[in-house]
C-alpha atoms as a PDB file:
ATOM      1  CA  UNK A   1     -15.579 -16.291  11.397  1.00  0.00           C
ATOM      2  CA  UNK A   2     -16.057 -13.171  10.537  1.00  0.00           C
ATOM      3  CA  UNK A   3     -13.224 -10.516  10.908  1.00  0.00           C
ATOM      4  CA  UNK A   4     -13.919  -6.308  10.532  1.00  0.00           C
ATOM      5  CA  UNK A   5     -10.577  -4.619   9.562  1.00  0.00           C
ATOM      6  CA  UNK A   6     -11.976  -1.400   9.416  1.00  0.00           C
ATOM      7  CA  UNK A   7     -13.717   0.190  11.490  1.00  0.00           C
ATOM      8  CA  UNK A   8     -13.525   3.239  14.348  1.00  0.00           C
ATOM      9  CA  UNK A   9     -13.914   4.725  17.507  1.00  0.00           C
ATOM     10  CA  UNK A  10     -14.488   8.190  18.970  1.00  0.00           C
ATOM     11  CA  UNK A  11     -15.005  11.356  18.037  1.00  0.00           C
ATOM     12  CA  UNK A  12     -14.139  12.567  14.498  1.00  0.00           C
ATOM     13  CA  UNK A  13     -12.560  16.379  14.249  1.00  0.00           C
ATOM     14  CA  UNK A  14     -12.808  16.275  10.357  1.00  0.00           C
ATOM     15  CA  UNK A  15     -16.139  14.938   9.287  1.00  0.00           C
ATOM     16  CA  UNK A  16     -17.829  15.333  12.928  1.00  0.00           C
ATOM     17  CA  UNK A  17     -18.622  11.975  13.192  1.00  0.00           C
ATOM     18  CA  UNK A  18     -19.217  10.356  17.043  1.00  0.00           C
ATOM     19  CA  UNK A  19     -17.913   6.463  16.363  1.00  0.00           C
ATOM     20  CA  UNK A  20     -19.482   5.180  19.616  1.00  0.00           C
ATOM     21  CA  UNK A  21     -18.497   2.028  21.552  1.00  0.00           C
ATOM     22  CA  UNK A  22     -21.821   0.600  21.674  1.00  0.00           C
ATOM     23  CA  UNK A  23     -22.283   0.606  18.188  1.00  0.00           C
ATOM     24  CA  UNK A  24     -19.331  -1.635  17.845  1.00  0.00           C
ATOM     25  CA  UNK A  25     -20.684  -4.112  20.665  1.00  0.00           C
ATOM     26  CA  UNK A  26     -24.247  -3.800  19.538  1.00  0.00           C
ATOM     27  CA  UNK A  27     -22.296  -4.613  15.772  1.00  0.00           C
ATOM     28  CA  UNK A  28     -20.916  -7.900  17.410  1.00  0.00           C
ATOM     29  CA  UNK A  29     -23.750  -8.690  19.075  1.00  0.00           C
ATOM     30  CA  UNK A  30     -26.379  -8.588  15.789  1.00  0.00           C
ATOM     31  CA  UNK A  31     -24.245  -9.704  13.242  1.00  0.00           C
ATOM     32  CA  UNK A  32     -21.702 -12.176  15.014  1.00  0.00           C
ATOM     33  CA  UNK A  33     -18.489 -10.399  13.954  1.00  0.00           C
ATOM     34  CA  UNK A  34     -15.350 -12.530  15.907  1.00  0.00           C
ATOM     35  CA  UNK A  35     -13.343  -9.785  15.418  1.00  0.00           C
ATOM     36  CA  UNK A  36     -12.749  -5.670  14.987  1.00  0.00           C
ATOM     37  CA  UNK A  37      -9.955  -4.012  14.119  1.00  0.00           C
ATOM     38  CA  UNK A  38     -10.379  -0.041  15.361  1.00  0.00           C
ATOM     39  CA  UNK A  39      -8.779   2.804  14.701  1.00  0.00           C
ATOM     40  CA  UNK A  40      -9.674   6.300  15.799  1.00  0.00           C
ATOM     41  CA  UNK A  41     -11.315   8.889  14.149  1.00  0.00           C
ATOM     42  CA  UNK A  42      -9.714  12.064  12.720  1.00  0.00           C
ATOM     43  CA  UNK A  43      -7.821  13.705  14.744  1.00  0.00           C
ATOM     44  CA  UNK A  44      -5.407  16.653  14.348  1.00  0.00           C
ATOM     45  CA  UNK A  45      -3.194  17.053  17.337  1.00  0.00           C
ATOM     46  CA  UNK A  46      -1.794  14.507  19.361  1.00  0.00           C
ATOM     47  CA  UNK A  47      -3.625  14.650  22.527  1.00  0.00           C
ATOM     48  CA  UNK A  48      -6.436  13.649  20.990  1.00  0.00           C
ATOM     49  CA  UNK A  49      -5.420  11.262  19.444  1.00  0.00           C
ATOM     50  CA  UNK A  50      -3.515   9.802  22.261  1.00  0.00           C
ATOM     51  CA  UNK A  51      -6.591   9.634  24.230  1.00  0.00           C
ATOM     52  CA  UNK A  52      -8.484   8.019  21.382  1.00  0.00           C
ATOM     53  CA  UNK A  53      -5.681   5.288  21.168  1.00  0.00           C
ATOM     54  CA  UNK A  54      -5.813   4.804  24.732  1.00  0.00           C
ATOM     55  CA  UNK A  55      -9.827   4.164  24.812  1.00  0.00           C
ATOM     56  CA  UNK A  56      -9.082   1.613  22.087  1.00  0.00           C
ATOM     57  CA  UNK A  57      -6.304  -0.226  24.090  1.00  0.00           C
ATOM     58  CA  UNK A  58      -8.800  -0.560  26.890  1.00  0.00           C
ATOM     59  CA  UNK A  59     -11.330  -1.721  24.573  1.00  0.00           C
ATOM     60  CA  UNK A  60      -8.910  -4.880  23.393  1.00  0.00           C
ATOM     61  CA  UNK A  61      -7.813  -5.426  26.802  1.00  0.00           C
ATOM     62  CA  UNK A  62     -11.837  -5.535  28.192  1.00  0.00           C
ATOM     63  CA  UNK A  63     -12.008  -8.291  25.205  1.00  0.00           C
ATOM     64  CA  UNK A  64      -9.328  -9.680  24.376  1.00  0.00           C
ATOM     65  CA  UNK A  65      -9.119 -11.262  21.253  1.00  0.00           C
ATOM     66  CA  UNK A  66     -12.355  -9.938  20.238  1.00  0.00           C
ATOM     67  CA  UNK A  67     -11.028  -6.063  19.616  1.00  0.00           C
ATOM     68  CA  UNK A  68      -7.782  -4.991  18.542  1.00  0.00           C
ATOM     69  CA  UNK A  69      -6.169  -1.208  17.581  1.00  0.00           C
ATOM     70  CA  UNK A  70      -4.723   0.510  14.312  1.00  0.00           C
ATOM     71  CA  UNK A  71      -2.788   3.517  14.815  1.00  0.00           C
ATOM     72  CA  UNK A  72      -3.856   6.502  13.449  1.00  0.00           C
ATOM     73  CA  UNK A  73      -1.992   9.812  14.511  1.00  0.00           C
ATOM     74  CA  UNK A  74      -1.571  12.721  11.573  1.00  0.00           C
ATOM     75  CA  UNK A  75       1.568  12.386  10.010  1.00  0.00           C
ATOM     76  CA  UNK A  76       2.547  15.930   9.748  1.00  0.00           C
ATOM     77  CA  UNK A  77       2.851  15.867  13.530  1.00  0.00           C
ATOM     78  CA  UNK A  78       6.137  16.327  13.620  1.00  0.00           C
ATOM     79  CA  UNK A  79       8.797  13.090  13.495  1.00  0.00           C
ATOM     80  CA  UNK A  80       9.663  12.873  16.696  1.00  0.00           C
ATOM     81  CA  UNK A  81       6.136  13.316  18.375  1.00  0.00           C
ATOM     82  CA  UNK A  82       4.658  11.014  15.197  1.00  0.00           C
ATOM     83  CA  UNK A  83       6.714   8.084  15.641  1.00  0.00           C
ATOM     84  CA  UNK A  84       6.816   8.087  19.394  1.00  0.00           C
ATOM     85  CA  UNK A  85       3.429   7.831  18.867  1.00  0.00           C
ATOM     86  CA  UNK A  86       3.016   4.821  16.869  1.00  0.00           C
ATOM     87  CA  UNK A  87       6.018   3.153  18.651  1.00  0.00           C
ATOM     88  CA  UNK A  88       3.817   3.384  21.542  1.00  0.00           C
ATOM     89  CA  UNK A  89       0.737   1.944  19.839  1.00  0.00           C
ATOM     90  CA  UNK A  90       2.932  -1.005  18.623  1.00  0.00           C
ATOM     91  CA  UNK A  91       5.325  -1.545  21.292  1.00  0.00           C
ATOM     92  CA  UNK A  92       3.410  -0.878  24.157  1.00  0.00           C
ATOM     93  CA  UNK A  93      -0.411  -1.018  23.543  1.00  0.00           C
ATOM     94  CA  UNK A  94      -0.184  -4.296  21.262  1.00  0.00           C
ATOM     95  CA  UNK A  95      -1.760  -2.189  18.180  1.00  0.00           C
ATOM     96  CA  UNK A  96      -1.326  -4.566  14.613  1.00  0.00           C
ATOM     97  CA  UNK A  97      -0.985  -1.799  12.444  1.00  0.00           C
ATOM     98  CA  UNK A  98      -0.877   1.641  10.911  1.00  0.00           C
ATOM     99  CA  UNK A  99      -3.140   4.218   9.622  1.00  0.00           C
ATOM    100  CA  UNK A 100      -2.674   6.804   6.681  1.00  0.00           C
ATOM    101  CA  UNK A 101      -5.906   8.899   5.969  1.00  0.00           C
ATOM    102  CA  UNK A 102      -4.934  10.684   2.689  1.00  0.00           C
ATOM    103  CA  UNK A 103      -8.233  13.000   3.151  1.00  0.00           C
ATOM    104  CA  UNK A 104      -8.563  13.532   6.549  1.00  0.00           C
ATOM    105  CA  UNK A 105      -4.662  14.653   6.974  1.00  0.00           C
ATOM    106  CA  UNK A 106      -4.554  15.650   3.484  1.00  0.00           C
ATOM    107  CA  UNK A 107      -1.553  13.418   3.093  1.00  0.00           C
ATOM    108  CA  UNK A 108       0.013  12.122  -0.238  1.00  0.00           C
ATOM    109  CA  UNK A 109       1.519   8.464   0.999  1.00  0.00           C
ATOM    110  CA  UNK A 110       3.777   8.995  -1.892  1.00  0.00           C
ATOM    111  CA  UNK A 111       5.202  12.246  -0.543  1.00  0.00           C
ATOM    112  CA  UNK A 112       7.581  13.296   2.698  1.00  0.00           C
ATOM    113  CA  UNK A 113       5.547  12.512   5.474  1.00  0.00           C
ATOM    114  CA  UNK A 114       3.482   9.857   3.858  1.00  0.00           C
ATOM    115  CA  UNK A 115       7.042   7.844   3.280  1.00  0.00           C
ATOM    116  CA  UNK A 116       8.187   7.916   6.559  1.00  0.00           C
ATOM    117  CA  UNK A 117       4.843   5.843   7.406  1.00  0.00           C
ATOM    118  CA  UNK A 118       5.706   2.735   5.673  1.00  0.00           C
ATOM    119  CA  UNK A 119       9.085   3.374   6.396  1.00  0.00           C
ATOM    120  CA  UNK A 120       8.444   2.874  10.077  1.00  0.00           C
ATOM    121  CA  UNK A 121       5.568   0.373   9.086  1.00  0.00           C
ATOM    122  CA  UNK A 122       8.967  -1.421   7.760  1.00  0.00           C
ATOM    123  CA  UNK A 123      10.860  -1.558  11.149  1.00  0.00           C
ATOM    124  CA  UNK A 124       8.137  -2.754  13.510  1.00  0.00           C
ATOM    125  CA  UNK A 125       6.752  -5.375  10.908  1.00  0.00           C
ATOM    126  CA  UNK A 126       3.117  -3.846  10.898  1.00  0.00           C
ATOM    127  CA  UNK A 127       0.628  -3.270   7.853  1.00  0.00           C
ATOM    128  CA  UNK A 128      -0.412   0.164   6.930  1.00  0.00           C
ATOM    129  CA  UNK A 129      -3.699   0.848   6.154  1.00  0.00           C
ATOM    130  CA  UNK A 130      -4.399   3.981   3.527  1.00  0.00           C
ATOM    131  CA  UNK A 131      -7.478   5.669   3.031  1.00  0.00           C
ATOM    132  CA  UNK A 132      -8.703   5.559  -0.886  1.00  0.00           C
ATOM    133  CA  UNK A 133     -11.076   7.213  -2.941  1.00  0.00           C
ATOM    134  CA  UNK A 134     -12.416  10.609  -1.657  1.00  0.00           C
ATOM    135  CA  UNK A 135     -10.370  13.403  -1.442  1.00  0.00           C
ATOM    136  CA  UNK A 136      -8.418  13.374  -5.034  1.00  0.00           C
ATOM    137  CA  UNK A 137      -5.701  13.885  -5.910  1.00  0.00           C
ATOM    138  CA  UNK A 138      -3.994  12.196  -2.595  1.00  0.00           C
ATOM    139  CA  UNK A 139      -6.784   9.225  -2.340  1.00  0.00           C
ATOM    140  CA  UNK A 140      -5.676   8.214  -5.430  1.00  0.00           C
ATOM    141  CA  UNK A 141      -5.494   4.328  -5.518  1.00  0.00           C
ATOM    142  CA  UNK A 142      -2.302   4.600  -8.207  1.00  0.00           C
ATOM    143  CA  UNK A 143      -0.439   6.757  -5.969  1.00  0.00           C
ATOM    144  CA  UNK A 144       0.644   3.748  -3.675  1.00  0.00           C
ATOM    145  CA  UNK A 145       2.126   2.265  -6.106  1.00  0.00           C
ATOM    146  CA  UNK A 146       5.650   3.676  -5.641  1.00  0.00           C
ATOM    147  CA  UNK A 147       5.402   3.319  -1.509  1.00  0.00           C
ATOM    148  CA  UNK A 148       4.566  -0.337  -2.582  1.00  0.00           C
ATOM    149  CA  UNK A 149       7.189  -0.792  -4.494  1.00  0.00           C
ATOM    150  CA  UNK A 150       9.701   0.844  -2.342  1.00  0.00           C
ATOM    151  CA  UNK A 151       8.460  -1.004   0.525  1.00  0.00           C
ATOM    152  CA  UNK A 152       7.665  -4.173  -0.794  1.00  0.00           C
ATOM    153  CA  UNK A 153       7.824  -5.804   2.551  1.00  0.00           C
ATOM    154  CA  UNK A 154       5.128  -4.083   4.019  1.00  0.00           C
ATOM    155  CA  UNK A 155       1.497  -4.947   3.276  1.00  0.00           C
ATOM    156  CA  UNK A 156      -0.593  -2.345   2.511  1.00  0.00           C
ATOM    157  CA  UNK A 157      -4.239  -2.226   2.489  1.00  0.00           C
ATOM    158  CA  UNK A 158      -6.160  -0.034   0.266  1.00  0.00           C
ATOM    159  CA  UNK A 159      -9.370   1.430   2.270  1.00  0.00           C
ATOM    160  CA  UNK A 160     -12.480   1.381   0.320  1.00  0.00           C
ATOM    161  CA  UNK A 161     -10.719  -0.018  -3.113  1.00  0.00           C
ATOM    162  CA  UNK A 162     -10.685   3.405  -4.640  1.00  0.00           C
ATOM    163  CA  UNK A 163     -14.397   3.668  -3.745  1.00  0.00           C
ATOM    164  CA  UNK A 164     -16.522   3.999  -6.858  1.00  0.00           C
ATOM    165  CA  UNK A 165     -14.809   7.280  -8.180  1.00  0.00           C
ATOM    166  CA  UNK A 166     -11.078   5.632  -8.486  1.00  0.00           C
ATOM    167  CA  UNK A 167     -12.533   1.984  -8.631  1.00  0.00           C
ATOM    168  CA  UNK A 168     -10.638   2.098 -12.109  1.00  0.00           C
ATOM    169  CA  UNK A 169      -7.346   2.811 -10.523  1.00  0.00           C
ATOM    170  CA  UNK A 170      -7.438  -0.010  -7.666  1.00  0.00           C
ATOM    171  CA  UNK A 171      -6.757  -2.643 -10.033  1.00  0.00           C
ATOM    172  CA  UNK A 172      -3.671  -0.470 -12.133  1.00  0.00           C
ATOM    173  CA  UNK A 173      -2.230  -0.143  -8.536  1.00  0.00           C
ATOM    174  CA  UNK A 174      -3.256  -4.284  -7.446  1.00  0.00           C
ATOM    175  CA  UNK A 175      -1.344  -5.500 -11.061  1.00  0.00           C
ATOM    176  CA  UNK A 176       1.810  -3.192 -10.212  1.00  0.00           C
ATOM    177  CA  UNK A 177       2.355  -4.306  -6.374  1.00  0.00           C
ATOM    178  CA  UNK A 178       1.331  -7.516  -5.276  1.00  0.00           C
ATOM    179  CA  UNK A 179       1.984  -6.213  -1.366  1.00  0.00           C
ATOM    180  CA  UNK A 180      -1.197  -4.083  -2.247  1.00  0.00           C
ATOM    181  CA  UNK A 181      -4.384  -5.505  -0.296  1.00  0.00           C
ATOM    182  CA  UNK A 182      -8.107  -3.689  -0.039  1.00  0.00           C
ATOM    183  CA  UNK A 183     -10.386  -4.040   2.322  1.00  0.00           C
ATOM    184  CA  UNK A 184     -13.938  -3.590   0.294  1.00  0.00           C
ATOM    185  CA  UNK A 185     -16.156  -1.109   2.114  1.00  0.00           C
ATOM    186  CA  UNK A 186     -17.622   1.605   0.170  1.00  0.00           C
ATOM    187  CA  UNK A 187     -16.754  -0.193  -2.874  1.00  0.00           C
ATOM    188  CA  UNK A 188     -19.152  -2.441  -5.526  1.00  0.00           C
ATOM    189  CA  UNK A 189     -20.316  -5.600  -5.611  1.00  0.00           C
ATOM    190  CA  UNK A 190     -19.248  -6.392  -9.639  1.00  0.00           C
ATOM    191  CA  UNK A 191     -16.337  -4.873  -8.607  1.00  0.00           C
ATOM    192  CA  UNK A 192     -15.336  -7.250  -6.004  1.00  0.00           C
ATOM    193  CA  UNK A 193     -16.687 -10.101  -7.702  1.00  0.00           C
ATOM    194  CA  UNK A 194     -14.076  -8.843 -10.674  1.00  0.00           C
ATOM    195  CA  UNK A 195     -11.155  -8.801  -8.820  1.00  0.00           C
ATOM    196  CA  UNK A 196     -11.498 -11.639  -6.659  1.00  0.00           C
ATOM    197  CA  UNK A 197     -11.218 -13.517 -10.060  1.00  0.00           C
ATOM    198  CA  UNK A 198      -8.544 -11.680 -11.246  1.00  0.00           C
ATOM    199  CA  UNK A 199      -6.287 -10.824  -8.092  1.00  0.00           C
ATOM    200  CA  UNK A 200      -7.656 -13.699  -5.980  1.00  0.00           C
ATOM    201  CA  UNK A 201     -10.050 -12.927  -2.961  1.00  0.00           C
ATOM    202  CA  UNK A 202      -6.860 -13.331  -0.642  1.00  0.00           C
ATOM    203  CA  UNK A 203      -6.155  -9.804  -1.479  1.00  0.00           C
ATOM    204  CA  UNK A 204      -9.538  -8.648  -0.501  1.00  0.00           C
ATOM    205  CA  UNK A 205     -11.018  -8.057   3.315  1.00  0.00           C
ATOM    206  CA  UNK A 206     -14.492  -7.400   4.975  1.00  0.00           C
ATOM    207  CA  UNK A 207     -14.588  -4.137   7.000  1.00  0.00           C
ATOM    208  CA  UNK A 208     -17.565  -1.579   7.710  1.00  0.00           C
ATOM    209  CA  UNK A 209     -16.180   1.835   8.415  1.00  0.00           C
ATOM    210  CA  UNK A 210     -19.096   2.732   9.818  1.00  0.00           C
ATOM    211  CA  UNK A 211     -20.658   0.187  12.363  1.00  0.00           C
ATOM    212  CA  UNK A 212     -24.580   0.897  10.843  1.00  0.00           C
ATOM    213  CA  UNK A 213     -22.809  -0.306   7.256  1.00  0.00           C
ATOM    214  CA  UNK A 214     -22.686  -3.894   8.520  1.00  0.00           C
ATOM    215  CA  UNK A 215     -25.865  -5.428   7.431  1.00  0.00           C
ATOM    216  CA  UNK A 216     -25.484  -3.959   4.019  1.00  0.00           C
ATOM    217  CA  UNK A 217     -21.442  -5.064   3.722  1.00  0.00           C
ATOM    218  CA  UNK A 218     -22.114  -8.324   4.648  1.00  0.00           C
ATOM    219  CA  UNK A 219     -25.098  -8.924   2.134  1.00  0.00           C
ATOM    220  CA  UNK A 220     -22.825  -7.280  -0.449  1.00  0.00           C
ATOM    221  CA  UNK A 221     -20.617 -10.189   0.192  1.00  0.00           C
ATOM    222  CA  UNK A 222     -23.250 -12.760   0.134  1.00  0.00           C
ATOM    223  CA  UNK A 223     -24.963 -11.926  -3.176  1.00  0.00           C
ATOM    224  CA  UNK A 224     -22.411 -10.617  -5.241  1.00  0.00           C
ATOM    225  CA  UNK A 225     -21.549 -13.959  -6.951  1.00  0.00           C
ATOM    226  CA  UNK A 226     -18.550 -15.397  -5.097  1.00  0.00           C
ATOM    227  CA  UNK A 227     -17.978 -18.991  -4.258  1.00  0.00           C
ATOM    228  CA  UNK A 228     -17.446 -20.208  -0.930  1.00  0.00           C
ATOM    229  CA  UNK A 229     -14.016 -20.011  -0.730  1.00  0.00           C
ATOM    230  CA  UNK A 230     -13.773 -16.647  -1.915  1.00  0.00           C
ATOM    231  CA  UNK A 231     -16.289 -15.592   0.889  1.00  0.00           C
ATOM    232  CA  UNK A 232     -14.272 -17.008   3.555  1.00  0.00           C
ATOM    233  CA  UNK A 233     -11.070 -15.435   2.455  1.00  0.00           C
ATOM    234  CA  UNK A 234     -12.538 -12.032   2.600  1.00  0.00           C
ATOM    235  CA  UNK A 235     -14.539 -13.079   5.882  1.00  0.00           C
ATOM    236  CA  UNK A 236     -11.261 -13.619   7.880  1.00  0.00           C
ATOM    237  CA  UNK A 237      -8.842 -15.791   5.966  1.00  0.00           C
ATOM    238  CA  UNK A 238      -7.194 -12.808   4.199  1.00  0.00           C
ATOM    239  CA  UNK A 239      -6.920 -10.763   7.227  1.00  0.00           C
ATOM    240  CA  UNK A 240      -5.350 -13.310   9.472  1.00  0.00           C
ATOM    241  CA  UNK A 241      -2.730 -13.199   6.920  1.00  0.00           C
ATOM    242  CA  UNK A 242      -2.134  -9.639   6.774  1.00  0.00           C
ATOM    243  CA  UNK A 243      -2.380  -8.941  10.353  1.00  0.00           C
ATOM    244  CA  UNK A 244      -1.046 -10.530  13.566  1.00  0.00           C
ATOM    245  CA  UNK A 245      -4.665 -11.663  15.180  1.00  0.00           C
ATOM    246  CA  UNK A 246      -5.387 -14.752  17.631  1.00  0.00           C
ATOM    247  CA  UNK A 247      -7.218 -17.473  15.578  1.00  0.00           C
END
């Protein structure tokens, strides 16, 4: 089983991106992904976003257990509007986690707004998901450290490990927290192949990003050296333990 923890849909207001619904089925279809975890694109104001959260609930309740959501709404909205927001995601829509885009929002998740993330991450029991690499200084892989430690009940999952700019600092941040997880898109093959061996592939997850990136993800997988068992951990086995999704 293969299971995509990262990936999005609609219409992105910061890079101008269209993340398109077929993509993701046509995805499935080619590839034989079980599962998708989607969050939506960048959005600035909460009406968007709302109605890009929305289009993703509908999408996991068209196919169930096949599609599931990740909350994503800026968090300099302000409090109020930001956590009713997520509550709603969580409580209402069945969404299995949280989304902090350090670039998009230009967030730090060590600062004000970034805090109160993984603070409410905390209180409904849900992973948060932080956006690493591009867009320095805030995409700094080393900067979750301090959430992670101050939070150490709530996984967090490091987009892109740092990509290749910050790969250096993913594995500083991985030895300081051990509530620090990574899914591996954008990121090297040596790299992975490194840290599986030295942080154990149960810290590591397949996602895409894009849905087009699939074929070249999962051969990334495939021929960068692992055994087996690390494959399937970063397949699926590592997400279903970070995230609530039916086996």
């Amino acid at each position: 089983m293969i299971i995509d923890v990262h990936a999005h849909l609609g219409w992105d207001y910061v890079f101008d991106e269209d993340f398109s619904w077929e993509e993701q089925l046509e995805k499935h279809e080619t590839y034989s992904i079980a599962k998708t975890i989607l969050q939506p694109a960048s959005c600035h104001d909460i009406e968007s976003v709302r109605e890009q959260h929305d289009r993703i609930a509908q999408a996991a309740r068209t196919h169930p257990g096949q599609f599931y959501g990740m909350a994503n709404p800026n968090p300099h909205l302000k409090d109020a509007v930001y956590e009713e927001e997520v509550r709603r995601c969580i409580e209402e829509l069945g969404f299995v986690g949280i989304k902090i885009h350090t670039f998009a929002h230009a967030v730090h998740p060590g600062g004000r707004d970034g805090m109160k993330v993984f603070a409410l991450a905390r209180e409904l029991d849900v992973p948060v998901m932080v956006h690493t690499g591009a867009g320095i200084p805030f995409a700094n892989p080393t900067n979750l450290i301090a959430p992670a430690l101050a939070f150490p009940e709530v996984k967090i999952v490091m987009a892109h490990c740092g990509m290749m700019i910050m790969a250096g600092e993913t594995s500083i941040a991985m030895k300081a927290a051990p509530n620090l997880y990574a899914d591996i898109t954008w990121t090297s093959g040596f790299h992975l192949r490194h840290w599986s061996r030295e942080f154990g592939a149960s810290r590591f997850m397949f996602g895409t990003d894009h849905a087009d990136n699939t074929g070249t993800e999962l051969a990334k997988v495939k021929t960068c050296g692992l055994t087996e068992e690390e494959q399937e951990w970063i397949w699926s086995k590592s997400a279903l333990s970070v995230y609530r999704l039916a086996e």
